[in-house]
C-alpha atoms as a PDB file:
ATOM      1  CA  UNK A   1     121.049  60.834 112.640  1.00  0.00           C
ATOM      2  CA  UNK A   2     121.072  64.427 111.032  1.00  0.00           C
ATOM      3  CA  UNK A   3     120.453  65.473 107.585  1.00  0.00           C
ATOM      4  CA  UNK A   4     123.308  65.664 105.957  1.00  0.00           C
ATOM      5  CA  UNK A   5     121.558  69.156 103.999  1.00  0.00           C
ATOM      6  CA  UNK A   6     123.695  72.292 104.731  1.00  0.00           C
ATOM      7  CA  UNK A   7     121.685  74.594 106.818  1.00  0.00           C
ATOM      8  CA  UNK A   8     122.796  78.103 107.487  1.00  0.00           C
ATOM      9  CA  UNK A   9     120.807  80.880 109.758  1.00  0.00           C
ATOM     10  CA  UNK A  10     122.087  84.428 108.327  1.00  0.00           C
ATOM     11  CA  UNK A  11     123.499  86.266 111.608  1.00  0.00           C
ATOM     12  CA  UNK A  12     121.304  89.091 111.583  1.00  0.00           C
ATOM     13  CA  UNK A  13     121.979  90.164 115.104  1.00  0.00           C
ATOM     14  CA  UNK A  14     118.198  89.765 115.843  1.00  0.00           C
ATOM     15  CA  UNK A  15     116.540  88.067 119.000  1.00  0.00           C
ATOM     16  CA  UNK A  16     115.058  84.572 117.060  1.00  0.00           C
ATOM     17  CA  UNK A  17     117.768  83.019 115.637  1.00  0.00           C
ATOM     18  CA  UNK A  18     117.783  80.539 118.709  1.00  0.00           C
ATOM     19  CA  UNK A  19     114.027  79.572 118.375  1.00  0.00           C
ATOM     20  CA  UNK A  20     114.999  78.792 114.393  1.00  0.00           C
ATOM     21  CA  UNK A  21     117.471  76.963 114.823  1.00  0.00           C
ATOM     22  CA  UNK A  22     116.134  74.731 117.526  1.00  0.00           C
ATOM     23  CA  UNK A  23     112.781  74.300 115.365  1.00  0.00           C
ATOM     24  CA  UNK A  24     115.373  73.031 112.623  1.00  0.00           C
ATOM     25  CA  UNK A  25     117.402  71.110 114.596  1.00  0.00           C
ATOM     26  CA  UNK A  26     113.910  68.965 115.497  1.00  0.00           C
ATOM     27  CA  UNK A  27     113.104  68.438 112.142  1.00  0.00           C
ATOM     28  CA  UNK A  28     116.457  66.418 112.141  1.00  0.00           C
ATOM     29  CA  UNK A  29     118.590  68.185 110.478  1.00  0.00           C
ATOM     30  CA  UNK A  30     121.826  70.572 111.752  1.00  0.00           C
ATOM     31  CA  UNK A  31     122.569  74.120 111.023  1.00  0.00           C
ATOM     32  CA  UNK A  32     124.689  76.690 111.667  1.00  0.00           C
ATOM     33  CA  UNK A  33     124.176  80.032 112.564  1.00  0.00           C
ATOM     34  CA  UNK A  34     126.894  82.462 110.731  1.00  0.00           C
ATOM     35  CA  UNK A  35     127.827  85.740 109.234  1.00  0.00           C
ATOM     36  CA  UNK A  36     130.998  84.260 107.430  1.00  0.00           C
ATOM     37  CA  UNK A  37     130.047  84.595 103.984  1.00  0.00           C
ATOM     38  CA  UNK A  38     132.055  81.089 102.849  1.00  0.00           C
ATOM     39  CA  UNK A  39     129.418  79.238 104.929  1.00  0.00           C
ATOM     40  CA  UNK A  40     126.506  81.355 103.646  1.00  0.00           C
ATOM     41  CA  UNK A  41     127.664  80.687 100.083  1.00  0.00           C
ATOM     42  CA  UNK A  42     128.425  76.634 100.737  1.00  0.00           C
ATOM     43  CA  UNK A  43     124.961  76.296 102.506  1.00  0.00           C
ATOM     44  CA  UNK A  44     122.352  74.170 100.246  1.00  0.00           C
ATOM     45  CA  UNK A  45     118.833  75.988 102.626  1.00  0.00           C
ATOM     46  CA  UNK A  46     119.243  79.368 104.008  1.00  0.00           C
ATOM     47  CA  UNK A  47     117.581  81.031 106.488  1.00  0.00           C
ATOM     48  CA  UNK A  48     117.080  84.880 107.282  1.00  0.00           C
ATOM     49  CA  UNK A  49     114.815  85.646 110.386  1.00  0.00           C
ATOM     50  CA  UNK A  50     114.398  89.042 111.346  1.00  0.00           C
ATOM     51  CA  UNK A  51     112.981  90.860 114.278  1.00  0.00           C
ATOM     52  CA  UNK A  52     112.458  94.583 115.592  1.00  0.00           C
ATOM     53  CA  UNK A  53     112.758  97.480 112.885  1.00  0.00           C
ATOM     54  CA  UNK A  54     113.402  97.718 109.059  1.00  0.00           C
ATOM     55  CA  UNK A  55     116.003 100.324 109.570  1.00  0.00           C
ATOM     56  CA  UNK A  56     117.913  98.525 111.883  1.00  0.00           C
ATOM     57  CA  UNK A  57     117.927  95.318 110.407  1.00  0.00           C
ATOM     58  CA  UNK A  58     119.194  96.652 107.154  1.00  0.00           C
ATOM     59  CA  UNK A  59     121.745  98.515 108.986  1.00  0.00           C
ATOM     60  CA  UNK A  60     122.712  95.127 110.695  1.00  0.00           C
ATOM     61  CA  UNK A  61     123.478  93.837 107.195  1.00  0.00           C
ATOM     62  CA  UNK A  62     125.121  96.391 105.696  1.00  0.00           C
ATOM     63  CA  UNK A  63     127.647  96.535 109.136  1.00  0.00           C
ATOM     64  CA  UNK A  64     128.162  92.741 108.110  1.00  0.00           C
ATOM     65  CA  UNK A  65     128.777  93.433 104.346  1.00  0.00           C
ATOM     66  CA  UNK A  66     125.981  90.895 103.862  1.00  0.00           C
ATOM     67  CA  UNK A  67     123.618  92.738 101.415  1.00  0.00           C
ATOM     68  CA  UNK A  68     125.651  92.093  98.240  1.00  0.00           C
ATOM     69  CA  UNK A  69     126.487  88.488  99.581  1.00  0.00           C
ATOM     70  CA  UNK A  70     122.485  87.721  99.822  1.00  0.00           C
ATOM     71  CA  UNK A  71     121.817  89.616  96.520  1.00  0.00           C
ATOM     72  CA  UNK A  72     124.311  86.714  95.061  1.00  0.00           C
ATOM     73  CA  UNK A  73     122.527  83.937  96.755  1.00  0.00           C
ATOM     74  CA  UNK A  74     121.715  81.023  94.156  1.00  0.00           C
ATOM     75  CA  UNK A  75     119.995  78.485  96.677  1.00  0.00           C
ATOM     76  CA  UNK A  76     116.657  78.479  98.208  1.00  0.00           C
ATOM     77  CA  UNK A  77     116.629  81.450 100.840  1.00  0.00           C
ATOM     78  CA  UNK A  78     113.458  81.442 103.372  1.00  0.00           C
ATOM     79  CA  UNK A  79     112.907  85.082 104.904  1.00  0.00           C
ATOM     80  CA  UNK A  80     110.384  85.344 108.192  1.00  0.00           C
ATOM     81  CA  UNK A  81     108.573  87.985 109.458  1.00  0.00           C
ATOM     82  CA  UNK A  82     110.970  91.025 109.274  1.00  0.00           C
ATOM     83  CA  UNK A  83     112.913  88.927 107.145  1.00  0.00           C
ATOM     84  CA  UNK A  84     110.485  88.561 104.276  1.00  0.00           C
ATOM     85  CA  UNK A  85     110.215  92.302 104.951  1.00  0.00           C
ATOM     86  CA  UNK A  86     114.004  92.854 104.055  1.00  0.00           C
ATOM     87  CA  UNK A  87     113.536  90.512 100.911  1.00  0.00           C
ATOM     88  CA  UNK A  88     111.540  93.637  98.938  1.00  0.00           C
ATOM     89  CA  UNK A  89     112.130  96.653  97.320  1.00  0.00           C
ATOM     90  CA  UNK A  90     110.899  99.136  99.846  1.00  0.00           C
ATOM     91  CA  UNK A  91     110.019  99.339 103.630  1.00  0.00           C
ATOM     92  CA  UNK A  92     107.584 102.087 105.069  1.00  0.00           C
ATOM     93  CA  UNK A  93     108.779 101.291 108.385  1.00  0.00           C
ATOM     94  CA  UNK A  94     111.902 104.012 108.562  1.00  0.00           C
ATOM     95  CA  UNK A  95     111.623 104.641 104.521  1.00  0.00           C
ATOM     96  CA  UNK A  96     114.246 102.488 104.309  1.00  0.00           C
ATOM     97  CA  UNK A  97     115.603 100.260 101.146  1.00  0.00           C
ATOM     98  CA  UNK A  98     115.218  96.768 101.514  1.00  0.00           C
ATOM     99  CA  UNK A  99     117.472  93.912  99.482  1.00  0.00           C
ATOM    100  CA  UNK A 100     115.287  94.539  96.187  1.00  0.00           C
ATOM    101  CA  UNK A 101     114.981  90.569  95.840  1.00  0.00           C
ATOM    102  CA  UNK A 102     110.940  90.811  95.273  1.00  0.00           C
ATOM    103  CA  UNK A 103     109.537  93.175  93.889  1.00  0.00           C
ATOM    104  CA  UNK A 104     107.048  94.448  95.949  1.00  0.00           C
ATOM    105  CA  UNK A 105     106.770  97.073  99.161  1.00  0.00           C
ATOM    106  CA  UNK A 106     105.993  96.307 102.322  1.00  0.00           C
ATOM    107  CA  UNK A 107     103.464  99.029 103.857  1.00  0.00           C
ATOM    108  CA  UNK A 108     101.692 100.024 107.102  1.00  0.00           C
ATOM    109  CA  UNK A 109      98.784  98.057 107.936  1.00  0.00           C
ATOM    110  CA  UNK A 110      95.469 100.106 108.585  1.00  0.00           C
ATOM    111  CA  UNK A 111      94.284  99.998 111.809  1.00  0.00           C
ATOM    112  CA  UNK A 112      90.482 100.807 112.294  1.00  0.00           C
ATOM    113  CA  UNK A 113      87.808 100.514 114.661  1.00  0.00           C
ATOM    114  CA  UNK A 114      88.007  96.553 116.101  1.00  0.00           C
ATOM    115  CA  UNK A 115      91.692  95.928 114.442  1.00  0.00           C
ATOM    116  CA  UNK A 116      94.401  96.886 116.219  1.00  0.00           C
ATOM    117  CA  UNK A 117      98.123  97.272 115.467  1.00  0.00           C
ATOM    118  CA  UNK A 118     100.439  95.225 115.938  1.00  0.00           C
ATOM    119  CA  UNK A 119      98.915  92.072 114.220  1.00  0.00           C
ATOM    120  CA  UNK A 120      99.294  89.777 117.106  1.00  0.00           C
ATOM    121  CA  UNK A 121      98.290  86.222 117.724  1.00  0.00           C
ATOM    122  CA  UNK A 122      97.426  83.260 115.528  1.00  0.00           C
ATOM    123  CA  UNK A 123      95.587  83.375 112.266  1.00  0.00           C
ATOM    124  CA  UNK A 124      94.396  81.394 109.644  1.00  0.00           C
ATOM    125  CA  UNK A 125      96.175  81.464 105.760  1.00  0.00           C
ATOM    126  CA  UNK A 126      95.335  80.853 102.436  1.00  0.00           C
ATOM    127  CA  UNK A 127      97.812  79.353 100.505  1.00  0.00           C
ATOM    128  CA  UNK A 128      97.872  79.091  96.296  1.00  0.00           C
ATOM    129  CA  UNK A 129      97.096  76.000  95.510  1.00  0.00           C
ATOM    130  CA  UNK A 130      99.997  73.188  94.633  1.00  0.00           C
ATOM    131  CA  UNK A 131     102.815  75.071  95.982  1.00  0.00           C
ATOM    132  CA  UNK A 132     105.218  72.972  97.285  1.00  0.00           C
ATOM    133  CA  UNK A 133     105.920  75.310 100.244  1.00  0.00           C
ATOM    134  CA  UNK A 134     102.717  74.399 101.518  1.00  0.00           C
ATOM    135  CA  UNK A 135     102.258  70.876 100.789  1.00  0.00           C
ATOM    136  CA  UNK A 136     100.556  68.560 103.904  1.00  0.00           C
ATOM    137  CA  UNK A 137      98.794  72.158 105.126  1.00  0.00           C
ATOM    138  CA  UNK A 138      95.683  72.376 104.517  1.00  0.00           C
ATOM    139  CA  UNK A 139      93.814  75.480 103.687  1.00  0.00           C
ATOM    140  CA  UNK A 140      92.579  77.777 106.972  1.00  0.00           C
ATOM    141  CA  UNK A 141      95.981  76.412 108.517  1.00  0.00           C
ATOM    142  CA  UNK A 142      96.481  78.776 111.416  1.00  0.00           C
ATOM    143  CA  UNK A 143     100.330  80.282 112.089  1.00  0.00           C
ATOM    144  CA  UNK A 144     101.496  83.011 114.697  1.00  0.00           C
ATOM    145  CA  UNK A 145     102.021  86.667 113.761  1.00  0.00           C
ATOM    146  CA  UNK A 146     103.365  89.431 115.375  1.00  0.00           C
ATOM    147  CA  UNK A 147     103.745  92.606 113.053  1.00  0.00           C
ATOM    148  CA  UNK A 148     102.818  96.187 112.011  1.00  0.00           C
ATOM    149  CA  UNK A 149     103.604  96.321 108.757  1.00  0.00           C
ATOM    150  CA  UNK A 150     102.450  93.708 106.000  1.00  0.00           C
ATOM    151  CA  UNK A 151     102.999  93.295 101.959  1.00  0.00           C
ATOM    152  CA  UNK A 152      99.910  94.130  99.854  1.00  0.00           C
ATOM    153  CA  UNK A 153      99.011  91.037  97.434  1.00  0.00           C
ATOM    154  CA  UNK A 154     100.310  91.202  93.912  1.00  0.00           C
ATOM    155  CA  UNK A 155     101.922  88.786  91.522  1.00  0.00           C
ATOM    156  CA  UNK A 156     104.196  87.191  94.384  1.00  0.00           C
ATOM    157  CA  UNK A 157     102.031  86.062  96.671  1.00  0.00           C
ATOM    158  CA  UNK A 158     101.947  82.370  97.708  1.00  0.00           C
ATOM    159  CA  UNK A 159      99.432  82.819 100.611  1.00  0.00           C
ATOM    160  CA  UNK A 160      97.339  85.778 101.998  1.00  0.00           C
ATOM    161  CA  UNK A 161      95.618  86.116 105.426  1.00  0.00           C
ATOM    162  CA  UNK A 162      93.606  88.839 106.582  1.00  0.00           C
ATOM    163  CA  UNK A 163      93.498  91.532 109.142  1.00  0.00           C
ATOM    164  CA  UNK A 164      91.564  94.640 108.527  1.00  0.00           C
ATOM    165  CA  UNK A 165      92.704  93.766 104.968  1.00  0.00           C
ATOM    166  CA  UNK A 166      94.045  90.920 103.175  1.00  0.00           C
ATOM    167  CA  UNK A 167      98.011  91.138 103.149  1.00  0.00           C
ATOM    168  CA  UNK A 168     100.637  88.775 101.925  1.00  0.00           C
ATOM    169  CA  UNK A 169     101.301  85.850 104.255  1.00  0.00           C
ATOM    170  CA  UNK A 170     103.754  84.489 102.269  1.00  0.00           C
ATOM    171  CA  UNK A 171     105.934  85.664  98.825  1.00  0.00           C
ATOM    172  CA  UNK A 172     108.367  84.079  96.377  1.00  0.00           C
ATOM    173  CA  UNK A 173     110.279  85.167  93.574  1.00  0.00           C
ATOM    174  CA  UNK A 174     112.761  83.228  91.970  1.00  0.00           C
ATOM    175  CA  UNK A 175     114.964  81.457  94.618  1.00  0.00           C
ATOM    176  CA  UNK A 176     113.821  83.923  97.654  1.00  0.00           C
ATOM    177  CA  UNK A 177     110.998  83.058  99.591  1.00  0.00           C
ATOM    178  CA  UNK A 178     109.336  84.981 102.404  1.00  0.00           C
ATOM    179  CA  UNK A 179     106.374  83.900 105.018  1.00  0.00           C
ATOM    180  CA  UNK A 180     105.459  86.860 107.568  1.00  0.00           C
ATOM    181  CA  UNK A 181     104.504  84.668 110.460  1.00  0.00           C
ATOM    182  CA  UNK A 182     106.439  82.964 112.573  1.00  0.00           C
ATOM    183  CA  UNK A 183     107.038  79.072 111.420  1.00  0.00           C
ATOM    184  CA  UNK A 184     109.318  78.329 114.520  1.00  0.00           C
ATOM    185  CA  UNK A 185     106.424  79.396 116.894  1.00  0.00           C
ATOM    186  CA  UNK A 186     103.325  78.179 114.783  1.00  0.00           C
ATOM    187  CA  UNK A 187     102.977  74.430 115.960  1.00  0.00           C
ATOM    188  CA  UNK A 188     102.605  71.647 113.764  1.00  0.00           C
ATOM    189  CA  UNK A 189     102.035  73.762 110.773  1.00  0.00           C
ATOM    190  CA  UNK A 190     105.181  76.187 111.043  1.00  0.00           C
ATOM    191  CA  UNK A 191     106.703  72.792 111.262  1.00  0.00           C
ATOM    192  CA  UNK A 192     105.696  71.475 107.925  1.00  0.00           C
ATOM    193  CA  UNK A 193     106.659  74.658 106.475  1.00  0.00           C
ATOM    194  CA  UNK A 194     110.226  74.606 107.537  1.00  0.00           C
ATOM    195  CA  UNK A 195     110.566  70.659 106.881  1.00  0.00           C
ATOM    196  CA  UNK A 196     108.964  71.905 103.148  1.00  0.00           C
ATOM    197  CA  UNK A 197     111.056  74.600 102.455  1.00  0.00           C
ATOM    198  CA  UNK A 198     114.111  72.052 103.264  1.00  0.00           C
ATOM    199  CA  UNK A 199     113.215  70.022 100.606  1.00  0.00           C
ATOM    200  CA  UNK A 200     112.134  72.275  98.386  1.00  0.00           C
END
């Protein structure tokens, strides 16, 4: 028996919606995957993966006259990996304009001597305590990242990791909410996250 929630996937043209919407469709509840801005608007939990480059993404949603639409958004909107990326003000990768949603930038991360670039693997988190998002994970959780570029910490974090530096795992700001690993591919953990943003 599915959850009668309305889930929605924005159709961002990227390579993950599949693995979202099948890690959502375990959790028990159904969803749609859709660029038809009625169903965007109607859904109660939205979703906007993201994979590849800032540039292109963002030129994905402007083709689909989608940036406004999100901008208008009212319900709880989960972003992930380039995703949360496309949430901010300002992306590094390309110099491109995100959707201005949080306000923060999204930069190159450093590599040095013993870090290298991309960020990929699994690694631990450290989430602020009592936020809902995270309830059920405990601290030193560890989710899957694959990624270049990373959003300093600043008034919007919810969680931080660290690699070379400590970067934003996760961000919120009002109903927008970003994580910059990969829930769907994270086990267990990326689980809880997904069934806790749904019922947010």
């Amino acid at each position: 028996m599915s959850n009668p929630l309305k889930v929605a996937i924005i159709d961002t043209g990227c390579a993950n919606l599949s693995s979202v919407r099948y890690a959502i469709e375990r959790l028990g509840y159904s969803v749609t995957v859709s660029r038809d801005h009625q169903v965007l608007l109607d859904a109660d939990k939205l979703l906007l993966p993201g994979v590849g480059s800032a540039r292109e993404a963002m030129k994905n949603l402007a083709e689909r006259n989608l940036i406004e639409l999100i901008g208008q958004l009212h319900q709880p909107v989960l972003g992930i990996c380039l995703g949360m990326q496309m949430l901010v003000q300002h992306s590094d990768e390309g110099d491109v304009d995100g959707l201005g949603l949080i306000g923060a930038q999204c930069q190159h991360l450093e590599a040095s001597e013993g870090i290298r670039l991309p960020h990929m693997g699994w690694n631990s988190i450290t989430p602020m305590p009592n936020h809902p998002l995270f309830k059920d994970i405990p601290e030193g959780s560890f989710f899957y990242f694959v990624h270049s570029y990373a959003v300093p910490v600043g008034d919007y974090t919810l969680a931080t990791s660290h690699h070379g530096t400590a970067f934003s795992a996760a961000i919120a700001q009002a109903n927008f909410f970003g994580v910059q690993f990969h829930p769907e591919r994270s086990g267990a953990a990326g689980a809880q996250l997904l069934k806790n943003f749904l019922e947010l």
